[in-house]
N, C-alpha and C. Protein backbone atom coordinates (compact mmCIF):
# COMPACT_ATOMS: atom_id res chain seq x y z
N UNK A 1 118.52 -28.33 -26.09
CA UNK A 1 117.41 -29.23 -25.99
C UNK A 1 116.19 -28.49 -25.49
N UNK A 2 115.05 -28.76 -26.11
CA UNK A 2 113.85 -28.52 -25.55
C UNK A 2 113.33 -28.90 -24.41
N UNK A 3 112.54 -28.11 -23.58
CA UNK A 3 111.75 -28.60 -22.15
C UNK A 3 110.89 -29.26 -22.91
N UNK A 4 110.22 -30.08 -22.59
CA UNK A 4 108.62 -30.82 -22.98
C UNK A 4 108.42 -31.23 -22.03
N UNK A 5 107.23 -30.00 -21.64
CA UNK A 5 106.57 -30.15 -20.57
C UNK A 5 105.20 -30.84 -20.99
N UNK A 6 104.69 -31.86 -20.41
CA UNK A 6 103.32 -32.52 -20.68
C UNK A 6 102.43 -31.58 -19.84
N UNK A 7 101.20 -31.22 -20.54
CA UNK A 7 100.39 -30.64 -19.52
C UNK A 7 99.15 -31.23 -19.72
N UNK A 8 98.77 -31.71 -18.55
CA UNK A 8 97.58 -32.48 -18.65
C UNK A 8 96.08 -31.61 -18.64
N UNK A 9 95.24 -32.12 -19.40
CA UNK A 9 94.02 -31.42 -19.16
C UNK A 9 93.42 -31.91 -18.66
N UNK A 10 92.29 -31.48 -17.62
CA UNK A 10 90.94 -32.55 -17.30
C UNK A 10 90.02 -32.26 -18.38
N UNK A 11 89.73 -33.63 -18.27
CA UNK A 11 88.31 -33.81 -19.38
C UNK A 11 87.07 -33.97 -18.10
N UNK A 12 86.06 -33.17 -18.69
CA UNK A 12 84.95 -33.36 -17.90
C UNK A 12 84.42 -34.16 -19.33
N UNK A 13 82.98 -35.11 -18.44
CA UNK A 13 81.92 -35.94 -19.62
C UNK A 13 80.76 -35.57 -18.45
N UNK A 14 80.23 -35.66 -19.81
CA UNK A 14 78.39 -35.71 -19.72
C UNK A 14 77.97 -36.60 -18.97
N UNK A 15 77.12 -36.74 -18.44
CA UNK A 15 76.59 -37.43 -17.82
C UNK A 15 75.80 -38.67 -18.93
N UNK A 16 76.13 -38.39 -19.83
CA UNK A 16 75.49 -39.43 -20.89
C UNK A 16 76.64 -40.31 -21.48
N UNK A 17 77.70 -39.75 -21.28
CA UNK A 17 79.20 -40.19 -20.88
C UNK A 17 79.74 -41.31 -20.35
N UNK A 18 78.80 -40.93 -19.38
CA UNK A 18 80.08 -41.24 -18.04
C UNK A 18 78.63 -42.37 -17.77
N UNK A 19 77.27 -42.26 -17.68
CA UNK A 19 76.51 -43.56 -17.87
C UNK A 19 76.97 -44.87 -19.08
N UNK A 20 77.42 -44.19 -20.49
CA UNK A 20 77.22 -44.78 -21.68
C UNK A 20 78.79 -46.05 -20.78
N UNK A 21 79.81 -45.24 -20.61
CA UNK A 21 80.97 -45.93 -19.56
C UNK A 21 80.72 -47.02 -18.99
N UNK A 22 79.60 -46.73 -18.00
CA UNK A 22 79.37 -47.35 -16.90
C UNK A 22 78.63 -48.75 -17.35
N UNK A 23 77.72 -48.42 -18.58
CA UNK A 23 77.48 -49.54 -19.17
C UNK A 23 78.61 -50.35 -19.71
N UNK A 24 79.14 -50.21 -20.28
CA UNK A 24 80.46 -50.76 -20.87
C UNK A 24 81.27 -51.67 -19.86
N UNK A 25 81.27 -50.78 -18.81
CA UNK A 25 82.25 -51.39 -18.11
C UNK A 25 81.78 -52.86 -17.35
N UNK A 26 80.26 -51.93 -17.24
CA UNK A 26 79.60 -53.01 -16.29
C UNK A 26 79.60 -54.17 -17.33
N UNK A 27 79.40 -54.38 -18.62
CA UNK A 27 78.98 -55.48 -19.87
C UNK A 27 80.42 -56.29 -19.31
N UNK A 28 81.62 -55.67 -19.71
CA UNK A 28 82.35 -56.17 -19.27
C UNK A 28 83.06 -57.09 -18.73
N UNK A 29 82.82 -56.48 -17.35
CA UNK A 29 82.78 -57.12 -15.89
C UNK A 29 81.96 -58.26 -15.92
N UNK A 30 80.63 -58.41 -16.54
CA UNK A 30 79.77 -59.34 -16.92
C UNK A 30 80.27 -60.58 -17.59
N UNK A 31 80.91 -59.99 -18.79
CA UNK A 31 81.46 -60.69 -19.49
C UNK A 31 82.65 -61.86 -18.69
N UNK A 32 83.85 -61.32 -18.16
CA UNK A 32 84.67 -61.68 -16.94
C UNK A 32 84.12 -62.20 -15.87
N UNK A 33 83.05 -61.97 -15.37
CA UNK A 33 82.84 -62.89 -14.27
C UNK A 33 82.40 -64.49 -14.99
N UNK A 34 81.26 -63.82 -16.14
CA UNK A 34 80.85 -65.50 -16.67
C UNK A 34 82.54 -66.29 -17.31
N UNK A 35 83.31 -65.57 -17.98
CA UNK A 35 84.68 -66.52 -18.08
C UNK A 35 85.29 -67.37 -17.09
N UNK A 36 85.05 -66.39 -15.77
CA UNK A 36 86.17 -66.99 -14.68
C UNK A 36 84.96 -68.43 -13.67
N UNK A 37 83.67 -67.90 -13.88
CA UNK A 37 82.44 -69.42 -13.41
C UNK A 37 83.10 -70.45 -14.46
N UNK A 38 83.28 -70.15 -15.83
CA UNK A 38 83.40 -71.49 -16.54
C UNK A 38 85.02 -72.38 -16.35
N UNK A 39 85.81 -70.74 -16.08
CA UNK A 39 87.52 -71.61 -15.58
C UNK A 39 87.06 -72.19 -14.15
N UNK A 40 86.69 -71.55 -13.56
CA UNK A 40 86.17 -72.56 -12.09
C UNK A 40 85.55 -73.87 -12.55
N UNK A 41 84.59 -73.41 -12.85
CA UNK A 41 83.66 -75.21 -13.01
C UNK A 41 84.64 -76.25 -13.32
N UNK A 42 85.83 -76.09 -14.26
CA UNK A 42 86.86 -76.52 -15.04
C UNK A 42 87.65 -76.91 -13.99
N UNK A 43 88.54 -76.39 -13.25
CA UNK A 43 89.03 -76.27 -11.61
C UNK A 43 88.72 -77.03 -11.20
N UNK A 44 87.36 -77.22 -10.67
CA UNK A 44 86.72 -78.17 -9.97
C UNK A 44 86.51 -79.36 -10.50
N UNK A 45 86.03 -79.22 -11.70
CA UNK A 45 86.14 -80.87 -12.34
C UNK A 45 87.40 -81.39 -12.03
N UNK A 46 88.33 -80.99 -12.25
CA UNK A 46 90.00 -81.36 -11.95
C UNK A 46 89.95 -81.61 -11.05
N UNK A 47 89.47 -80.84 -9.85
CA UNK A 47 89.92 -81.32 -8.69
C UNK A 47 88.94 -82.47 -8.11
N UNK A 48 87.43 -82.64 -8.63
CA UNK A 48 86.72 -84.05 -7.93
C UNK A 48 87.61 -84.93 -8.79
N UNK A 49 88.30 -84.88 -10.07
CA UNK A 49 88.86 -86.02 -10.49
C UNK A 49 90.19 -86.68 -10.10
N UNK A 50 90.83 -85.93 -9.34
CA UNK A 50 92.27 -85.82 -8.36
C UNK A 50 91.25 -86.72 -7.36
N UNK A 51 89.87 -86.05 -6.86
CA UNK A 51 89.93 -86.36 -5.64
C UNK A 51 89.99 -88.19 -5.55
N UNK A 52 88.76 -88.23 -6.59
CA UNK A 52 88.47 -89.93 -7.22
C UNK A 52 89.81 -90.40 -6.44
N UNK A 53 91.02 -90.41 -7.41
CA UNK A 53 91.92 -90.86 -7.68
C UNK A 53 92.63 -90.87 -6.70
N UNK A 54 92.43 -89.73 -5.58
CA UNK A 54 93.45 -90.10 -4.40
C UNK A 54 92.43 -91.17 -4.08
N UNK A 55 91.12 -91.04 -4.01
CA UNK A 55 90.47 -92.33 -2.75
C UNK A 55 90.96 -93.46 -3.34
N UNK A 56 91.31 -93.37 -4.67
CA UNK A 56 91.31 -95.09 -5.41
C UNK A 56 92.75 -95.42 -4.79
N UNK A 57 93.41 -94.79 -4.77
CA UNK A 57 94.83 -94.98 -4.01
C UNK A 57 94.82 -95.71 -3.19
N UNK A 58 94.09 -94.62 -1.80
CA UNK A 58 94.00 -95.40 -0.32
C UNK A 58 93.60 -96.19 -0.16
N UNK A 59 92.53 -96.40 -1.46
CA UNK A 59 91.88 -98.05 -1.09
C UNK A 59 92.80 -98.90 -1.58
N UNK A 60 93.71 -98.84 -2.80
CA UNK A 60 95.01 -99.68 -3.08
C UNK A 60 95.96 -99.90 -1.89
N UNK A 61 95.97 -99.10 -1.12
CA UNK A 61 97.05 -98.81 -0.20
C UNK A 61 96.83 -99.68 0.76
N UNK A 62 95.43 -99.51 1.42
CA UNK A 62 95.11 -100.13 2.39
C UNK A 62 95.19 -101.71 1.74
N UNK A 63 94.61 -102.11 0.87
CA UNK A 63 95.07 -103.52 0.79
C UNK A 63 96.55 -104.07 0.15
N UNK A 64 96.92 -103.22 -0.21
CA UNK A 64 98.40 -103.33 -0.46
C UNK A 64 99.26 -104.09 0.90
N UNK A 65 98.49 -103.14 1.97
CA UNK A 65 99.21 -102.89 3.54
C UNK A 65 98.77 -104.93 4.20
N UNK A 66 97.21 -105.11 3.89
CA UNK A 66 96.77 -106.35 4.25
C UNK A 66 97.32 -107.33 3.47
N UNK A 67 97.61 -107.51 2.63
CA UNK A 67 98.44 -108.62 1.24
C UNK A 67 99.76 -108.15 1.63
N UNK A 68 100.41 -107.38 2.36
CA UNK A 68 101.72 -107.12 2.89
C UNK A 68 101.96 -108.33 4.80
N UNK A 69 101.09 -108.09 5.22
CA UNK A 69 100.83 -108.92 6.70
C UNK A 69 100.80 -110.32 6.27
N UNK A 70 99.94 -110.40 5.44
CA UNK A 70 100.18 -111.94 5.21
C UNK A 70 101.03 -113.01 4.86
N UNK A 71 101.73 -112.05 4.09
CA UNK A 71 103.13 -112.12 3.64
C UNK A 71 104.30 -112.61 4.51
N UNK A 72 104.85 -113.85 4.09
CA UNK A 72 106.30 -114.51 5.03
C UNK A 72 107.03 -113.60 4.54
N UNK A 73 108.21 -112.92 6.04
CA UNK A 73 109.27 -112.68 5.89
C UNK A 73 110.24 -113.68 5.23
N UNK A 74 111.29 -113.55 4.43
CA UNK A 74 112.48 -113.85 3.71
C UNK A 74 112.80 -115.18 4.83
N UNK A 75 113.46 -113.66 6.11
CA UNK A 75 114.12 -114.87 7.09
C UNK A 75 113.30 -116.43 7.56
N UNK A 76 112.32 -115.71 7.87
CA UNK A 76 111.30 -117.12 8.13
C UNK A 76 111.04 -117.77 7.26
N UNK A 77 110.78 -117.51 5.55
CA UNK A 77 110.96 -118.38 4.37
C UNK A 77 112.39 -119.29 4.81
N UNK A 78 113.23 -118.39 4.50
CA UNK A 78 114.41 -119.28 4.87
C UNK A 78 114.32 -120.77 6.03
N UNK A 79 113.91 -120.05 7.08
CA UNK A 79 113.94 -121.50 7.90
C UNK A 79 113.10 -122.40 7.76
N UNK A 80 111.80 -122.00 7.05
CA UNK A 80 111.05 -123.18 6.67
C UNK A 80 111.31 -124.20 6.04
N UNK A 81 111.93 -123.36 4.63
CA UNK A 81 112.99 -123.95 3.91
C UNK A 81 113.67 -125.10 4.42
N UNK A 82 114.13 -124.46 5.84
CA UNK A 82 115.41 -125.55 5.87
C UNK A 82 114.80 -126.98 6.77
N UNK A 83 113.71 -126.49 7.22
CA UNK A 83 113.10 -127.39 7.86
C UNK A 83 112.37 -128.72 6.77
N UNK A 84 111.67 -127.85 5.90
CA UNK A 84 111.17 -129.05 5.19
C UNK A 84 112.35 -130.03 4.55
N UNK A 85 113.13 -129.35 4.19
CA UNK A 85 114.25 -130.38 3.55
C UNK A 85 114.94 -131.47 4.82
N UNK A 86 115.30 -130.02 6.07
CA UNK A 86 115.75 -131.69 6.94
C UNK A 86 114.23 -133.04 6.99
N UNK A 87 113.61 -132.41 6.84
CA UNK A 87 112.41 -133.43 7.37
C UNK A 87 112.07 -134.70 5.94
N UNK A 88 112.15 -133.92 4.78
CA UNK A 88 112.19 -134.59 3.25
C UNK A 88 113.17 -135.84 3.75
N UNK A 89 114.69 -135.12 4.24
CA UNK A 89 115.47 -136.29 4.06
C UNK A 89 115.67 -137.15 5.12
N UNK A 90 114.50 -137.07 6.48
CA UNK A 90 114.26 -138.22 7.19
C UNK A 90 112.87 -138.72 6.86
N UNK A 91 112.03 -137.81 5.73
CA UNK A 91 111.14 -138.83 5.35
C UNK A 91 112.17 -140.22 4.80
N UNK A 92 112.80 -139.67 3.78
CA UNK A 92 113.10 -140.41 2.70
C UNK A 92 114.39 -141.92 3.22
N UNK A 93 115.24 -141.58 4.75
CA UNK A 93 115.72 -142.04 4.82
C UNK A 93 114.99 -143.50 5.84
N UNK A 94 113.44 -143.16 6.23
CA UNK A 94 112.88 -144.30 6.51
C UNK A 94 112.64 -144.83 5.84
């Protein structure tokens, strides 16, 4: 088997090079930052529209919680229950 040795060279560039690069890279980078403002803006719309939606919640919640207080317990339904009927059948038996 053969050795294969890689041997690296340095490349030197011109300075007309290594500017022409720098433009490039910088266009780039330009390019990538304006992509990642427009995935943000995007982000953010999402997230004021989450936010909406949690407040619409809490405000469900909170009156959920008040239309819950007002509300007869079962057990106490029950004895009312039983009250109006004893009382029905001494209306009815005067």
């Amino acid at each position: 088997m053969k050795n294969t040795l890689k041997t690296t060279e340095e490349k030197t560039f011109t300075v007309n090079e290594v500017g022409s690069m720098i433009e490039r890279f910088d266009e780039k980078l330009s390019t990538l930052a304006e992509s990642m403002d427009i995935k943000f803006e995007s982000v953010n719309q999402r997230l004021d529209n989450v936010e909406t939606k949690i407040d619409r919640l809490q405000d469900d919640m909170v009156e959920v919680k008040f239309e819950l207080k007002r509300k007869v317990g079962e057990d106490e339904f029950e004895k009312l229950e039983k009250r109006v009927v004893k009382l029905e059948k001494l209306s009815l038996a005067n």
